[in-house]
C-alpha atoms as a PDB file:
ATOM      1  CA  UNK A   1     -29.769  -1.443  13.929  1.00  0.00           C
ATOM      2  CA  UNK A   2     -27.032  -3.740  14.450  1.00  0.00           C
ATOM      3  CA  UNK A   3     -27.376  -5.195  17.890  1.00  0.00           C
ATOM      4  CA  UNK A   4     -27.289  -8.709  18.120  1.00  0.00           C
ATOM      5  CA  UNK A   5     -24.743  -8.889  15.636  1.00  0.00           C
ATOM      6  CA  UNK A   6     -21.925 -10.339  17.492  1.00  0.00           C
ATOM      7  CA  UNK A   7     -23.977 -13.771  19.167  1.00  0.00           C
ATOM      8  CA  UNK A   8     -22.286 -16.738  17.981  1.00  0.00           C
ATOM      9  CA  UNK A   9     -24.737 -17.767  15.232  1.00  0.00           C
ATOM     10  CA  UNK A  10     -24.124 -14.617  13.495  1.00  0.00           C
ATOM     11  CA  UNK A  11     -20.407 -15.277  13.618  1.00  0.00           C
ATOM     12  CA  UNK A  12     -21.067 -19.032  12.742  1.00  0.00           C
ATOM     13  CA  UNK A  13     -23.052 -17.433   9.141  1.00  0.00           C
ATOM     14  CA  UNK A  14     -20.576 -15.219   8.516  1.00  0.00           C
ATOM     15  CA  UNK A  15     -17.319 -18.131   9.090  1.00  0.00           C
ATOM     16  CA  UNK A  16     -19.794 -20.451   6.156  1.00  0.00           C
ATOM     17  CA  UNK A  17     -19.713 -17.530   4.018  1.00  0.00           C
ATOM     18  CA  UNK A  18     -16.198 -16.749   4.442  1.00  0.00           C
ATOM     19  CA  UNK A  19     -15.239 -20.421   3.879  1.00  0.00           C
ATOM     20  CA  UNK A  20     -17.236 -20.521   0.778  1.00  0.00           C
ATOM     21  CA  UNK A  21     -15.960 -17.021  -0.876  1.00  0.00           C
ATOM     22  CA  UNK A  22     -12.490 -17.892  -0.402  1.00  0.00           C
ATOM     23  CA  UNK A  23     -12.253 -21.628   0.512  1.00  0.00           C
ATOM     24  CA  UNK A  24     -10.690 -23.471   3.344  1.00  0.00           C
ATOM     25  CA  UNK A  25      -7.208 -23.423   1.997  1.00  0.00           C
ATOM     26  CA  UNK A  26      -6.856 -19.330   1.052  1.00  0.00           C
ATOM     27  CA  UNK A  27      -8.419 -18.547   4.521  1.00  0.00           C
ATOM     28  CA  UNK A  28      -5.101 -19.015   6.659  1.00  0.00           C
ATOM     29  CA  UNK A  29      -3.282 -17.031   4.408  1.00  0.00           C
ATOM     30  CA  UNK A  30      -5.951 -14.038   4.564  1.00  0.00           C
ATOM     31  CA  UNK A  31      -6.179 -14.067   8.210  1.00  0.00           C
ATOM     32  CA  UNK A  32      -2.627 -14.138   8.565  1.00  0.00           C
ATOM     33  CA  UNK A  33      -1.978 -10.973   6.052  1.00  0.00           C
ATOM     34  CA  UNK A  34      -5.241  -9.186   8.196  1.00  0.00           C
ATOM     35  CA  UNK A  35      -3.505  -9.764  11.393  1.00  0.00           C
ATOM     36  CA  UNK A  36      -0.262  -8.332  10.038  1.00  0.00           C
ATOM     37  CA  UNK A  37      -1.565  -5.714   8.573  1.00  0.00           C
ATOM     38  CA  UNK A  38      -3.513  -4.512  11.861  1.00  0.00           C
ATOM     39  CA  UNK A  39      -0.476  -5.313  13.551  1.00  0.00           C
ATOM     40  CA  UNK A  40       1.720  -2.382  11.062  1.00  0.00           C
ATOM     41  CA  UNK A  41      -1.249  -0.129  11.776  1.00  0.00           C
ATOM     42  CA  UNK A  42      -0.807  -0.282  15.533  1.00  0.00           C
ATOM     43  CA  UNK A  43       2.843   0.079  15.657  1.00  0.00           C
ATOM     44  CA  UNK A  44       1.994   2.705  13.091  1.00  0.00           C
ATOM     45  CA  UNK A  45      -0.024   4.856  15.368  1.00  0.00           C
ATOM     46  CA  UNK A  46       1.897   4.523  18.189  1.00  0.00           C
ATOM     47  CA  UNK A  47       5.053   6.277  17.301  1.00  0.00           C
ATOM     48  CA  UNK A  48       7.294   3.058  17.485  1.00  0.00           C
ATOM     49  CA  UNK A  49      11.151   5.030  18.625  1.00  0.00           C
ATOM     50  CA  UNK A  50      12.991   2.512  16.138  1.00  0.00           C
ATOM     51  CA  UNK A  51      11.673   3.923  13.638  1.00  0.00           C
ATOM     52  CA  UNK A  52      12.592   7.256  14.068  1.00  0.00           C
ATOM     53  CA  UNK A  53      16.563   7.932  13.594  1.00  0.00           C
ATOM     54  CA  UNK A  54      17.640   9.795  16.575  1.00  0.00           C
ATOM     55  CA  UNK A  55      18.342  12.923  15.109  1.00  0.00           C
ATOM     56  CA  UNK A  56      14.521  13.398  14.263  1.00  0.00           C
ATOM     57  CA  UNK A  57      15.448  14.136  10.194  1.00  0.00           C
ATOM     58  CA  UNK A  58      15.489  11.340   7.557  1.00  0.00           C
ATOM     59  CA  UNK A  59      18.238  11.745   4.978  1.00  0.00           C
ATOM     60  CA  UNK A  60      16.525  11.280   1.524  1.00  0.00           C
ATOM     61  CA  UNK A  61      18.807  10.244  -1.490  1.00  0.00           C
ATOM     62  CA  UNK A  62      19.753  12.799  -3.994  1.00  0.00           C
ATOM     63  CA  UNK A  63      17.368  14.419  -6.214  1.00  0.00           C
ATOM     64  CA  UNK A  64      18.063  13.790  -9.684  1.00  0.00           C
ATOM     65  CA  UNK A  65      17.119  16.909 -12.071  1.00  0.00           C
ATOM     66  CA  UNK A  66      14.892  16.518 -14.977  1.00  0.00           C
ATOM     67  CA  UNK A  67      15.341  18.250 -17.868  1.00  0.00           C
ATOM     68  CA  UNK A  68      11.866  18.451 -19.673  1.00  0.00           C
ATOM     69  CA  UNK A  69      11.507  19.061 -23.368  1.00  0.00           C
ATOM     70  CA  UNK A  70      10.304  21.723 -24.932  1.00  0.00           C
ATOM     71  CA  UNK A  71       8.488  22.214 -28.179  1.00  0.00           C
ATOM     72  CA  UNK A  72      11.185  24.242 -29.709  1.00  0.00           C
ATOM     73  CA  UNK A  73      13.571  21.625 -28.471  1.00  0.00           C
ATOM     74  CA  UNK A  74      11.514  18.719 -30.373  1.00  0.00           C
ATOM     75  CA  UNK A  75      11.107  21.383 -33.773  1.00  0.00           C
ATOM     76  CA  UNK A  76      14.777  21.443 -33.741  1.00  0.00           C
ATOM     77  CA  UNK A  77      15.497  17.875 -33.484  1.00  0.00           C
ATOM     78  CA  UNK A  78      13.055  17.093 -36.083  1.00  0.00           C
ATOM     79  CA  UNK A  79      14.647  19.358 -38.752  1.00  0.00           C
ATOM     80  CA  UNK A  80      17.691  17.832 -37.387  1.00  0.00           C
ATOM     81  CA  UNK A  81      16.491  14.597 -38.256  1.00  0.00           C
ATOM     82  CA  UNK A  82      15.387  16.044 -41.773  1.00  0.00           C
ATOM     83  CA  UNK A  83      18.514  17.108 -42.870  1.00  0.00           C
ATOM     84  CA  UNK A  84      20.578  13.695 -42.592  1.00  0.00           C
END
């Protein structure tokens, strides 16, 4: 089904288009973000060591509570409200 698909006219075609979706100015740019972005994904699936911290745990910041409202909470602060 898709044999022949990497012979350099095919790639020529598919350059024009390129140039003409995105223009000849925003194409640097893109290829340079694609290339980075494969480049994240490799180190990614690799297992790069600096990115682990030697212990093997990551120390997360503190978990800040949340105190969620409840209806008898909002009844209360709208008689609350009615009385001033």
């Amino acid at each position: 089904m898709f044999s022949g698909l990497e012979s350099p006219w095919h790639l020529l075609i598919v350059l024009v288009i390129a140039i003409v979706i995105f223009g000849p100015k925003k194409l640097p740019e893109l290829g340079h973000s694609l290339g980075s972005g494969i480049r994240g994904f490799k180190h990614a699936l690799e297992g790069k060591e600096e990115d682990i911290p030697a212990s093997g745990t990551v120390e997360l910041p503190p978990v800040q509570p949340v105190v969620a409202q409840t209806k008898s909470d909002d009844v209360s602060a709208s008689s609350d409200q009615a009385a001033r």
